[in-house]
Protein backbone atom coordinates (compact mmCIF):
# COMPACT_ATOMS: atom_id res chain seq x y z
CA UNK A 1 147.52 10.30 51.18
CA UNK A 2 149.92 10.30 53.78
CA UNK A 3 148.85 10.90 57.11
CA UNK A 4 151.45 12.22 60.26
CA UNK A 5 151.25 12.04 63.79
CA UNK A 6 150.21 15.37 65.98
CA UNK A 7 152.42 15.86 69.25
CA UNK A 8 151.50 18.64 70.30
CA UNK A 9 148.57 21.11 70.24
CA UNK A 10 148.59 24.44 71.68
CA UNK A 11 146.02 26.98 73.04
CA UNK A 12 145.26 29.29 71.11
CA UNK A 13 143.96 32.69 72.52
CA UNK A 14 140.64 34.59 70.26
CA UNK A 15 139.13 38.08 71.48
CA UNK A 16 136.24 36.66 73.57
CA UNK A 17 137.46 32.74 73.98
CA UNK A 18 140.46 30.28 73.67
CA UNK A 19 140.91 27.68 71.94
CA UNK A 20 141.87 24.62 74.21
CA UNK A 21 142.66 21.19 73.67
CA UNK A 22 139.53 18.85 74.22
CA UNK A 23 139.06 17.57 77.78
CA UNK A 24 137.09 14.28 78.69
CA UNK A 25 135.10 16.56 80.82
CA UNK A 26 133.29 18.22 77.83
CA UNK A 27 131.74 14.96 76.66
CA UNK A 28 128.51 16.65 78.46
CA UNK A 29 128.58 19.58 77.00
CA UNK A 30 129.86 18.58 73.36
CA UNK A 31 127.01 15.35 73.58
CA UNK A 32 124.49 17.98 74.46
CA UNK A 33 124.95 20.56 71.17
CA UNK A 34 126.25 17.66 68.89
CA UNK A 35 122.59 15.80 69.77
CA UNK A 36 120.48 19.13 68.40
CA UNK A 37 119.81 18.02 64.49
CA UNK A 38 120.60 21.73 63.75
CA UNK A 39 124.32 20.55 64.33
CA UNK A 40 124.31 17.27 63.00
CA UNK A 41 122.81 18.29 59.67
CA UNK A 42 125.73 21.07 59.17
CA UNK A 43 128.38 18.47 59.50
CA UNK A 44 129.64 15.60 58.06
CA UNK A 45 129.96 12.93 60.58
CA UNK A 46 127.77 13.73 63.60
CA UNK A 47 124.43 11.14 63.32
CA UNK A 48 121.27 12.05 64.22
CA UNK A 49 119.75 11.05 66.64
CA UNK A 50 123.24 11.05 68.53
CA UNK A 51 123.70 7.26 69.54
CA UNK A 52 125.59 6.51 73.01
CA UNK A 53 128.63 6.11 72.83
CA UNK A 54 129.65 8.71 69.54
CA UNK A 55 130.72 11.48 71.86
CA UNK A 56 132.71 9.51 74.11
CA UNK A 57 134.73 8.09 71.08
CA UNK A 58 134.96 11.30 69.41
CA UNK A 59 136.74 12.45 72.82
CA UNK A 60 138.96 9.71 73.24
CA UNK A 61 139.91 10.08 69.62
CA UNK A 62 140.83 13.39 70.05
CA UNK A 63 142.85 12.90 73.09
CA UNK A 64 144.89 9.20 70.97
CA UNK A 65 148.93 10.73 71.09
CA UNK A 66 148.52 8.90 67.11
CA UNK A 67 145.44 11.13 66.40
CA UNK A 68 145.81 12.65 62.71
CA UNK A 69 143.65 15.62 63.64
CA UNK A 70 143.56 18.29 66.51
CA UNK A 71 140.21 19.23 67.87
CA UNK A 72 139.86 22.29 69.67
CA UNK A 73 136.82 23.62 72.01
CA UNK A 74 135.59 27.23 72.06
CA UNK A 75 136.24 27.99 75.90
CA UNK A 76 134.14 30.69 76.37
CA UNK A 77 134.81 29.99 80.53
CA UNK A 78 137.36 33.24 80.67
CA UNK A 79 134.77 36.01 79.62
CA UNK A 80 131.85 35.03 81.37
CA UNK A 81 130.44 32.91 78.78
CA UNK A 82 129.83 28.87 78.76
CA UNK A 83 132.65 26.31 78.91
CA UNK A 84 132.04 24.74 75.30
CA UNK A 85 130.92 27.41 72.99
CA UNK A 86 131.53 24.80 70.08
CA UNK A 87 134.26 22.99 68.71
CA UNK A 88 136.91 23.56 65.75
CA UNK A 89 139.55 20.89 63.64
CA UNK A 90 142.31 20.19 61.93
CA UNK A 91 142.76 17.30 60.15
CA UNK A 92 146.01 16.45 58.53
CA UNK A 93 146.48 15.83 55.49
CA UNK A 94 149.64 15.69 53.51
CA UNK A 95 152.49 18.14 51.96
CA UNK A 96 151.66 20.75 54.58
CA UNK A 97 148.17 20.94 54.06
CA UNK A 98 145.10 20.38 56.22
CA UNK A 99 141.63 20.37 56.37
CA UNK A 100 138.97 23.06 58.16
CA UNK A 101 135.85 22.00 60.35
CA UNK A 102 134.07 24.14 63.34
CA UNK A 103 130.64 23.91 64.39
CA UNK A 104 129.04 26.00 67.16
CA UNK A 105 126.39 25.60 69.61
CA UNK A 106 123.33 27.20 67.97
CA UNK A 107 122.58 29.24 71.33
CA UNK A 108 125.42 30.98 69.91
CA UNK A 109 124.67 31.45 66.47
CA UNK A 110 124.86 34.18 64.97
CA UNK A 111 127.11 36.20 67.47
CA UNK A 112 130.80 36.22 65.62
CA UNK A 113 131.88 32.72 67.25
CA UNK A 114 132.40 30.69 64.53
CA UNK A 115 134.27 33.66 62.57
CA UNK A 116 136.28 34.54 65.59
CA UNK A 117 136.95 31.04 65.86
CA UNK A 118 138.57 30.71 62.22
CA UNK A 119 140.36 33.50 62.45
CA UNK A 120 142.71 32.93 65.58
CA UNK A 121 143.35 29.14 64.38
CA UNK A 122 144.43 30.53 60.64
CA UNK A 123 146.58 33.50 62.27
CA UNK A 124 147.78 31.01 64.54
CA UNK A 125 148.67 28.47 62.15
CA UNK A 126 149.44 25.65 65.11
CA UNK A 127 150.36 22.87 62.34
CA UNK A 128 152.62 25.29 60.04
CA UNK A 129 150.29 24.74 56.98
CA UNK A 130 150.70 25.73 53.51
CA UNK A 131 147.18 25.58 53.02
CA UNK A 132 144.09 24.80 54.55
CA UNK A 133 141.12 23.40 52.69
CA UNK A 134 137.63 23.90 54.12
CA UNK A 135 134.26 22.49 52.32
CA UNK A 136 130.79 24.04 53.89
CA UNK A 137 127.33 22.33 52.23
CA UNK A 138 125.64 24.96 50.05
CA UNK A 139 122.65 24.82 52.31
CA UNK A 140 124.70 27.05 54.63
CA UNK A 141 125.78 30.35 53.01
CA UNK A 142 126.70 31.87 56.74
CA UNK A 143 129.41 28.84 56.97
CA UNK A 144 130.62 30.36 53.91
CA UNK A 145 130.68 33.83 54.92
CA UNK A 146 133.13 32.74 58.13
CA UNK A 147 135.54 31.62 55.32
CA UNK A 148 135.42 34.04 53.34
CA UNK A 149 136.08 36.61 56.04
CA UNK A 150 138.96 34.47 57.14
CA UNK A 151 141.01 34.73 53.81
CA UNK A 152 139.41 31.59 52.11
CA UNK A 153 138.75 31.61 48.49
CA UNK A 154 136.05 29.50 46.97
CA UNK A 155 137.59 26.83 44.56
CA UNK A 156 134.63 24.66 43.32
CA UNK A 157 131.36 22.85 43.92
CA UNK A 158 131.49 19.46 45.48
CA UNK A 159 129.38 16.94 47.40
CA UNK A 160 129.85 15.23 50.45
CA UNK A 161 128.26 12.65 52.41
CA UNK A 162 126.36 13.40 55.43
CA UNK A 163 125.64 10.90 57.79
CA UNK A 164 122.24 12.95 59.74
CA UNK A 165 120.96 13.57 56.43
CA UNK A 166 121.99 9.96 55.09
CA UNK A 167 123.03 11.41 51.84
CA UNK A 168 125.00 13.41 50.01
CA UNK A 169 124.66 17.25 49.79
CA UNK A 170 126.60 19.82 47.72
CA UNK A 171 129.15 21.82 49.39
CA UNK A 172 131.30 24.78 48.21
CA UNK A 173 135.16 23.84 48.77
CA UNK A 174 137.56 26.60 49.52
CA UNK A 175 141.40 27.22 49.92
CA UNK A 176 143.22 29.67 52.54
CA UNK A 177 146.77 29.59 51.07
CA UNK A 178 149.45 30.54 53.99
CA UNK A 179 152.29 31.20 52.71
């Protein structure tokens, strides 16, 4: 699979939030909500317990000019609400496709975010996809529900590795087609 450079990465605007690029000054913030094992366990790649160190990298990461993915946060700052709200990807992939992944502070659970979230960066579309894939573990039907009522459509039953749980989990794979 053939990766290619990002240069640039915009805001993007949602109802309540924007979307912003990722600042070093929300390594608190992101450290803090990445650390609570409610997070970790919904993603991939966060660890739990969070060593030092992982949130730092993660930031620099997603600041690299050669970085294969854009990371936005959910800047809530504008309506009142906190700075980091949670934080959303992109990770390209190849022939005009990418790959979906959000995860929200759980203070803010249950309140739209996440869907909201989705939403703007699919009607947005800030890397001209095709497609973008999006996997959720099956453990997490209200992940699913944000796809679904972003356009998504469920394509199959996976598993994927995840690194607080230290094994793999089955996930539900889906497909927003853009054009």
């Amino acid at each position: 699979m053939k990766h290619e450079q990002i240069l640039t990465q915009p805001r993007i605007q949602a109802d309540r939030f924007v979307l912003r690029p990722v600042r070093r000054s929300d390594t608190g913030m992101i450290s803090l909500y990445a650390g609570d094992e409610r997070v970790a366990r919904g993603s991939r790649s966060i660890p739990h317990p969070l060593p030092d160190g992982v949130t730092e990298a993660f930031v620099e990461r997603a600041l690299d000019p050669a970085r294969t993915e854009d990371v936005w946060v959910m800047d809530g700052a504008q309506g009142d609400q906190r700075e980091v709200l949670g934080v959303i990807s992109l990770n390209h992939l190849d022939r005009g496709q990418s790959q979906l992944g959000y995860w929200v502070a759980p203070a803010f659970w249950n309140a739209g975010i996440a869907s909201e979230a989705v939403q703007a960066l699919v009607a947005a579309n800030p890397q001209d996809n095709s497609s973008i894939f999006a996997e959720v573990f099956q453990d997490s039907p209200a992940s699913a529900r944000v796809l679904t009522h972003a356009g998504f459509e469920y394509i199959g039953d996976a598993e994927s590795h995840s690194v607080a749980r230290n094994t793999n989990v089955p996930t539900w794979t889906y497909i927003r087609k853009m054009v």
